[in-house]
N, C-alpha and C. Protein backbone atom coordinates (compact mmCIF):
# COMPACT_ATOMS: atom_id res chain seq x y z
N UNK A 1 -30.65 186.94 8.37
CA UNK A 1 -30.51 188.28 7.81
C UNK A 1 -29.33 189.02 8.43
N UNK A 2 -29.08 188.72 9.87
CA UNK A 2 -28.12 189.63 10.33
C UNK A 2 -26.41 189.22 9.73
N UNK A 3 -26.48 187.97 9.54
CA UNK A 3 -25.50 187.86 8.45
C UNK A 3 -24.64 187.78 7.77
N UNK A 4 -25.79 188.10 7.06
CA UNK A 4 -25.86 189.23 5.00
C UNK A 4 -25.56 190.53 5.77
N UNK A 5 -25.61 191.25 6.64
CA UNK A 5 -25.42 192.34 7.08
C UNK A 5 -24.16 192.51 7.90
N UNK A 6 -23.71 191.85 8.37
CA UNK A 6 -22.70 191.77 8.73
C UNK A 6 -21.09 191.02 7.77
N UNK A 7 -21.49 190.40 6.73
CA UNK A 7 -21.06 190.26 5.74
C UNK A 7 -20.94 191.64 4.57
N UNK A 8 -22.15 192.38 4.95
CA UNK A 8 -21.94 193.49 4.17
C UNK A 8 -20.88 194.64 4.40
N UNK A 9 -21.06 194.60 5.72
CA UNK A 9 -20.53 195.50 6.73
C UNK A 9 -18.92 195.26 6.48
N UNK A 10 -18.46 193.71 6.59
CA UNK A 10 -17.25 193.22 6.13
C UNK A 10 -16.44 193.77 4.90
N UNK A 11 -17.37 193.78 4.30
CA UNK A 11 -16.93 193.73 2.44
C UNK A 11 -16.82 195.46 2.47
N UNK A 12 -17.23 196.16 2.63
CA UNK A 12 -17.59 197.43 2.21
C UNK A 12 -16.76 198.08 3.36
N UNK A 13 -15.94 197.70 4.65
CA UNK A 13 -15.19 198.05 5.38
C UNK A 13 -13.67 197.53 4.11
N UNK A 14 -13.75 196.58 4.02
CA UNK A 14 -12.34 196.45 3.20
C UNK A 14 -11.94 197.04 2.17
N UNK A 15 -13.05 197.25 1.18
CA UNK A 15 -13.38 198.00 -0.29
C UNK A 15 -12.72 199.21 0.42
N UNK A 16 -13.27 200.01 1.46
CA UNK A 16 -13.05 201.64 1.97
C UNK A 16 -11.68 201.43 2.45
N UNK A 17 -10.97 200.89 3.36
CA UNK A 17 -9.55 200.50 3.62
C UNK A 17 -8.85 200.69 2.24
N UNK A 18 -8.96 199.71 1.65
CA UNK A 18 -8.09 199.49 0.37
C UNK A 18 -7.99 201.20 -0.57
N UNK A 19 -9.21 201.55 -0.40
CA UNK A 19 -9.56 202.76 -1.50
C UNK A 19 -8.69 204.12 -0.78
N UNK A 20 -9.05 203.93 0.67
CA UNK A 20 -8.39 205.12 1.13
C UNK A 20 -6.99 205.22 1.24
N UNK A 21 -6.36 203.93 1.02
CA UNK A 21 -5.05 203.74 1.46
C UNK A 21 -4.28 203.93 0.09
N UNK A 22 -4.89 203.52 -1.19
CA UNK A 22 -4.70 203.65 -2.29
C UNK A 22 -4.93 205.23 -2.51
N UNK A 23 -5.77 206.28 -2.19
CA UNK A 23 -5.70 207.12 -2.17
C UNK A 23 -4.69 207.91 -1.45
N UNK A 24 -3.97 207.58 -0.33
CA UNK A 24 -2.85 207.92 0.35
C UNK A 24 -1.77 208.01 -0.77
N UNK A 25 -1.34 206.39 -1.36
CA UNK A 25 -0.48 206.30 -2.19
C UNK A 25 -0.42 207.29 -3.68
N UNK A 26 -1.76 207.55 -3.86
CA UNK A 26 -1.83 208.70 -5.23
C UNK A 26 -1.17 209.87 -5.06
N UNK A 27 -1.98 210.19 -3.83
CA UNK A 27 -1.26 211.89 -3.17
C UNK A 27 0.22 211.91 -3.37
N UNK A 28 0.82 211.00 -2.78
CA UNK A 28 1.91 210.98 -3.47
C UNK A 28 2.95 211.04 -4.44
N UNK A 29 2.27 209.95 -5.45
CA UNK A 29 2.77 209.39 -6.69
C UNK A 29 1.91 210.03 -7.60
N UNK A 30 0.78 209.68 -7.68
CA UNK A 30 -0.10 210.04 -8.71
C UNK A 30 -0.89 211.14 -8.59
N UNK A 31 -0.78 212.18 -8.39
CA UNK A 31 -1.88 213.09 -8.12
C UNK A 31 -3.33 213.54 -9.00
N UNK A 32 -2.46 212.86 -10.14
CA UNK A 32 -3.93 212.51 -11.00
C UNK A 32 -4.72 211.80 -10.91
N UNK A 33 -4.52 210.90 -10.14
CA UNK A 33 -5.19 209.62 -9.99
C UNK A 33 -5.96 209.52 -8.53
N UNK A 34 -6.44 210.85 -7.88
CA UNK A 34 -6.76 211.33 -6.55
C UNK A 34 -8.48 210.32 -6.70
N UNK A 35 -8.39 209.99 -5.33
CA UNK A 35 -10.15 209.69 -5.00
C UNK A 35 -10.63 210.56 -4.62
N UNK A 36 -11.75 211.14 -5.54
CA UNK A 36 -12.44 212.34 -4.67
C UNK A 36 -12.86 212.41 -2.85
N UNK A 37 -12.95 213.38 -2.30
CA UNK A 37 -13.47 213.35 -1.30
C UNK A 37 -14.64 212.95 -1.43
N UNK A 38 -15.21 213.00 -1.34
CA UNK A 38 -17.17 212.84 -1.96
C UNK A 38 -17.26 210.93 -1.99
N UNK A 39 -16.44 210.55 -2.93
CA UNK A 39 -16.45 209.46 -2.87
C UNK A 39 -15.67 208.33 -1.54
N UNK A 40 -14.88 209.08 -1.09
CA UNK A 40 -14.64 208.36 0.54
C UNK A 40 -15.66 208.63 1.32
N UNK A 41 -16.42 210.03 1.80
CA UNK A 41 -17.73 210.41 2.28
C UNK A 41 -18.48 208.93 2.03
N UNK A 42 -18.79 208.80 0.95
CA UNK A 42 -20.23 208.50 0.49
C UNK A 42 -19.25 206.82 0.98
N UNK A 43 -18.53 206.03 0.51
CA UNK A 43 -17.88 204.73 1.24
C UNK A 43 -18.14 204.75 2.75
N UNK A 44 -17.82 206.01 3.42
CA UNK A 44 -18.04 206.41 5.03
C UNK A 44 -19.43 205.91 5.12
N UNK A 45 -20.28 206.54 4.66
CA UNK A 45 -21.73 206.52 4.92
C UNK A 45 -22.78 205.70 4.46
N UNK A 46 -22.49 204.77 3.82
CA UNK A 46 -22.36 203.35 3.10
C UNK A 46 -22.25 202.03 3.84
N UNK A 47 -20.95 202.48 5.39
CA UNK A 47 -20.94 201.36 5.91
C UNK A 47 -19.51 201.46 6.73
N UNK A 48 -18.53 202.33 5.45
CA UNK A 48 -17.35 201.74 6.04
C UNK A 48 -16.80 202.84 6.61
N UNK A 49 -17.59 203.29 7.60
CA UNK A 49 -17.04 204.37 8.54
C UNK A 49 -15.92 204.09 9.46
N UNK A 50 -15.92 203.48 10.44
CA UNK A 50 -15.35 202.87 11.15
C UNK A 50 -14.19 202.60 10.50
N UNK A 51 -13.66 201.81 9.26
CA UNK A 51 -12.56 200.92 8.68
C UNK A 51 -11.85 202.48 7.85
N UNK A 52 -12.51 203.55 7.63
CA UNK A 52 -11.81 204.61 6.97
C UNK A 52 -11.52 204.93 8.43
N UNK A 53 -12.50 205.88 8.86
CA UNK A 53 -11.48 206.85 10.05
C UNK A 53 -10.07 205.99 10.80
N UNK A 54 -10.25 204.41 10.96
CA UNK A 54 -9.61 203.80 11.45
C UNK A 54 -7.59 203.69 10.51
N UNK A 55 -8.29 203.29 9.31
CA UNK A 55 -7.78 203.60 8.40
C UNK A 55 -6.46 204.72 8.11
N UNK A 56 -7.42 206.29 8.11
CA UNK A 56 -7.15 207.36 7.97
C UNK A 56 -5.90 207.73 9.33
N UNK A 57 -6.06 207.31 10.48
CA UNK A 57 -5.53 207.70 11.51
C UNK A 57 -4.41 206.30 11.51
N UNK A 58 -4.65 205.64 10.81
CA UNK A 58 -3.39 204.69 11.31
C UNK A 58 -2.14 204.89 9.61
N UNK A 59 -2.73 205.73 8.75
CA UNK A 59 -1.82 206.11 7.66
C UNK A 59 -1.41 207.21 7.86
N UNK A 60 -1.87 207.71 8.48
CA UNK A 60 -1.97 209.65 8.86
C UNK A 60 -2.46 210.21 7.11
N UNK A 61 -3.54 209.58 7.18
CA UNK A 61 -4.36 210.69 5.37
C UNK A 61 -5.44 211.39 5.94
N UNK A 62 -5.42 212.38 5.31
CA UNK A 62 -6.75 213.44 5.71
C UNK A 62 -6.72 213.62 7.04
N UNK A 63 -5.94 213.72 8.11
CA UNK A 63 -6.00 213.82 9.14
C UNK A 63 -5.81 215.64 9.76
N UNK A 64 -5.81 215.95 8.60
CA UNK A 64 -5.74 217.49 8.92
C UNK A 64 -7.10 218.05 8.62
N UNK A 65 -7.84 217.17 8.09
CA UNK A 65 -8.99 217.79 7.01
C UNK A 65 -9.83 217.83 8.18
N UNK A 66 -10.93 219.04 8.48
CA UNK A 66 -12.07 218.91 9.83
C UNK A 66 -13.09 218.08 9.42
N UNK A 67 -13.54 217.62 7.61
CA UNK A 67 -14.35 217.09 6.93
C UNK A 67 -14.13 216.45 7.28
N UNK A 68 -13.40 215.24 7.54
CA UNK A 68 -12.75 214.20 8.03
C UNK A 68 -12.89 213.69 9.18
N UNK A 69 -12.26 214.58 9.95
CA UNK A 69 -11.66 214.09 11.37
C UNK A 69 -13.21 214.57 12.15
N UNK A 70 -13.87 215.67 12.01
CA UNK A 70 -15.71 215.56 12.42
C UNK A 70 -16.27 214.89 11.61
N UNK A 71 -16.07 214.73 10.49
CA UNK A 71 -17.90 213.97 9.80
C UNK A 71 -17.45 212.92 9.94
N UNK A 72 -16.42 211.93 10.19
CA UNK A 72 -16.56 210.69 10.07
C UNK A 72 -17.05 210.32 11.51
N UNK A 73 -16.85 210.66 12.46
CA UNK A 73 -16.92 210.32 14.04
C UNK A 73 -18.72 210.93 14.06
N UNK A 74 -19.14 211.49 13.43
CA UNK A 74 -20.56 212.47 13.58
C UNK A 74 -21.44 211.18 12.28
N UNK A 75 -20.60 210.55 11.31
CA UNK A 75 -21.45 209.49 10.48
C UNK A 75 -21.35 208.58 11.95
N UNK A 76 -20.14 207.99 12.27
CA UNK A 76 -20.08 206.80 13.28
C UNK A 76 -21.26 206.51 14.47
N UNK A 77 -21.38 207.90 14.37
CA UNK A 77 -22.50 207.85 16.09
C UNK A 77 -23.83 207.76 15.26
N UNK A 78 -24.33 208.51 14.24
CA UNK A 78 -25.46 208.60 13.64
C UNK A 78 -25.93 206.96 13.35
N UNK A 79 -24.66 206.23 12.62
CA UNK A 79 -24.85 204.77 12.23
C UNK A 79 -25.27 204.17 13.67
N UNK A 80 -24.46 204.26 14.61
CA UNK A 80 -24.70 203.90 15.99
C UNK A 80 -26.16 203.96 16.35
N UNK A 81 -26.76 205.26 16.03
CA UNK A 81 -28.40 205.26 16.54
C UNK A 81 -28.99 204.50 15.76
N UNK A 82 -28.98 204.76 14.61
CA UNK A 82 -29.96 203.75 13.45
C UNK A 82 -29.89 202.20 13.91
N UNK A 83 -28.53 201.85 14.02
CA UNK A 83 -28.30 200.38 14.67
C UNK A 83 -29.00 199.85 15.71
N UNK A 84 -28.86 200.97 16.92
CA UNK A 84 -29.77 200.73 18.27
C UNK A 84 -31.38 201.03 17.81
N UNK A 85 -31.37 201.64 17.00
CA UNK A 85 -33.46 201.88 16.97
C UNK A 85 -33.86 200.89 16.59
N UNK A 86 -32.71 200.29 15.12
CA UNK A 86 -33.59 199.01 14.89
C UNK A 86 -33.22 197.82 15.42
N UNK A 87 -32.78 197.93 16.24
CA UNK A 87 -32.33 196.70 16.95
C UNK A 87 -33.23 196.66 18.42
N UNK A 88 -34.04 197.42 18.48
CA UNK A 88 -35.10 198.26 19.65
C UNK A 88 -36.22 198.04 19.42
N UNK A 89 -36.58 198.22 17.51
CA UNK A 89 -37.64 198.70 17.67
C UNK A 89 -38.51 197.03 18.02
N UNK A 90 -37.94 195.80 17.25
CA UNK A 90 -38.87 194.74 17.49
C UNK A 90 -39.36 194.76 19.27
N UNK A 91 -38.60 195.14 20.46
CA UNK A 91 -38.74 194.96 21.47
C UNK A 91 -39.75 196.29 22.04
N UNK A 92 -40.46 197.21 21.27
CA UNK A 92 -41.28 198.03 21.08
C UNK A 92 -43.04 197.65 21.31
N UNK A 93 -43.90 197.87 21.39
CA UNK A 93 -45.11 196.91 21.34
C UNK A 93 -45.70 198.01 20.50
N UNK A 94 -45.88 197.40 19.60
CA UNK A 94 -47.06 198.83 18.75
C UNK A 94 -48.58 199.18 19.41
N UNK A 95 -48.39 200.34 19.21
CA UNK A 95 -49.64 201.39 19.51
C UNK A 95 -50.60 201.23 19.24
């Protein structure tokens, strides 16, 4: 199982790379053709936190935005706990 999860983690880090970077290139060129915020959020919180903020700071996109530059580091740590609880809880003894 761990994986499929780490395979997931893969795929859905690259999908968010590609999307945000392609979104860099719109701002530019296409401004019609913008990725909503909402929809990088929701890629962030999905999985591919890490591969956007990483992303974001090595293109310089959204790096002015506080939506950004706090909620992605505030998804990162949140993912971080969920990871450690369940990775805890089997070593838990139920009540």
């Amino acid at each position: 199982m761990t994986e499929y999860i780490l395979i997931y983690i893969l795929c859905i880090s690259i999908v968010t790379a590609i999307i945000t970077a392609y979104d860099k290139r719109a701002a530019k060129k296409y401004p019609k053709h913008r990725v909503p915020e909402n929809v990088l959020l929701m890629l962030a919180i999905s999985g591919g936190s890490v591969a956007e903020l990483l992303t974001m700071l090595k293109i310089r996109h959204k790096t002015k935005h506080k939506k950004f530059m706090i909620g992605l580091p505030v998804i990162i740590v949140l993912q971080m706990i969920v990871i450690t609880i369940g990775a805890l809880r089997p070593l838990i003894p139920n009540s």
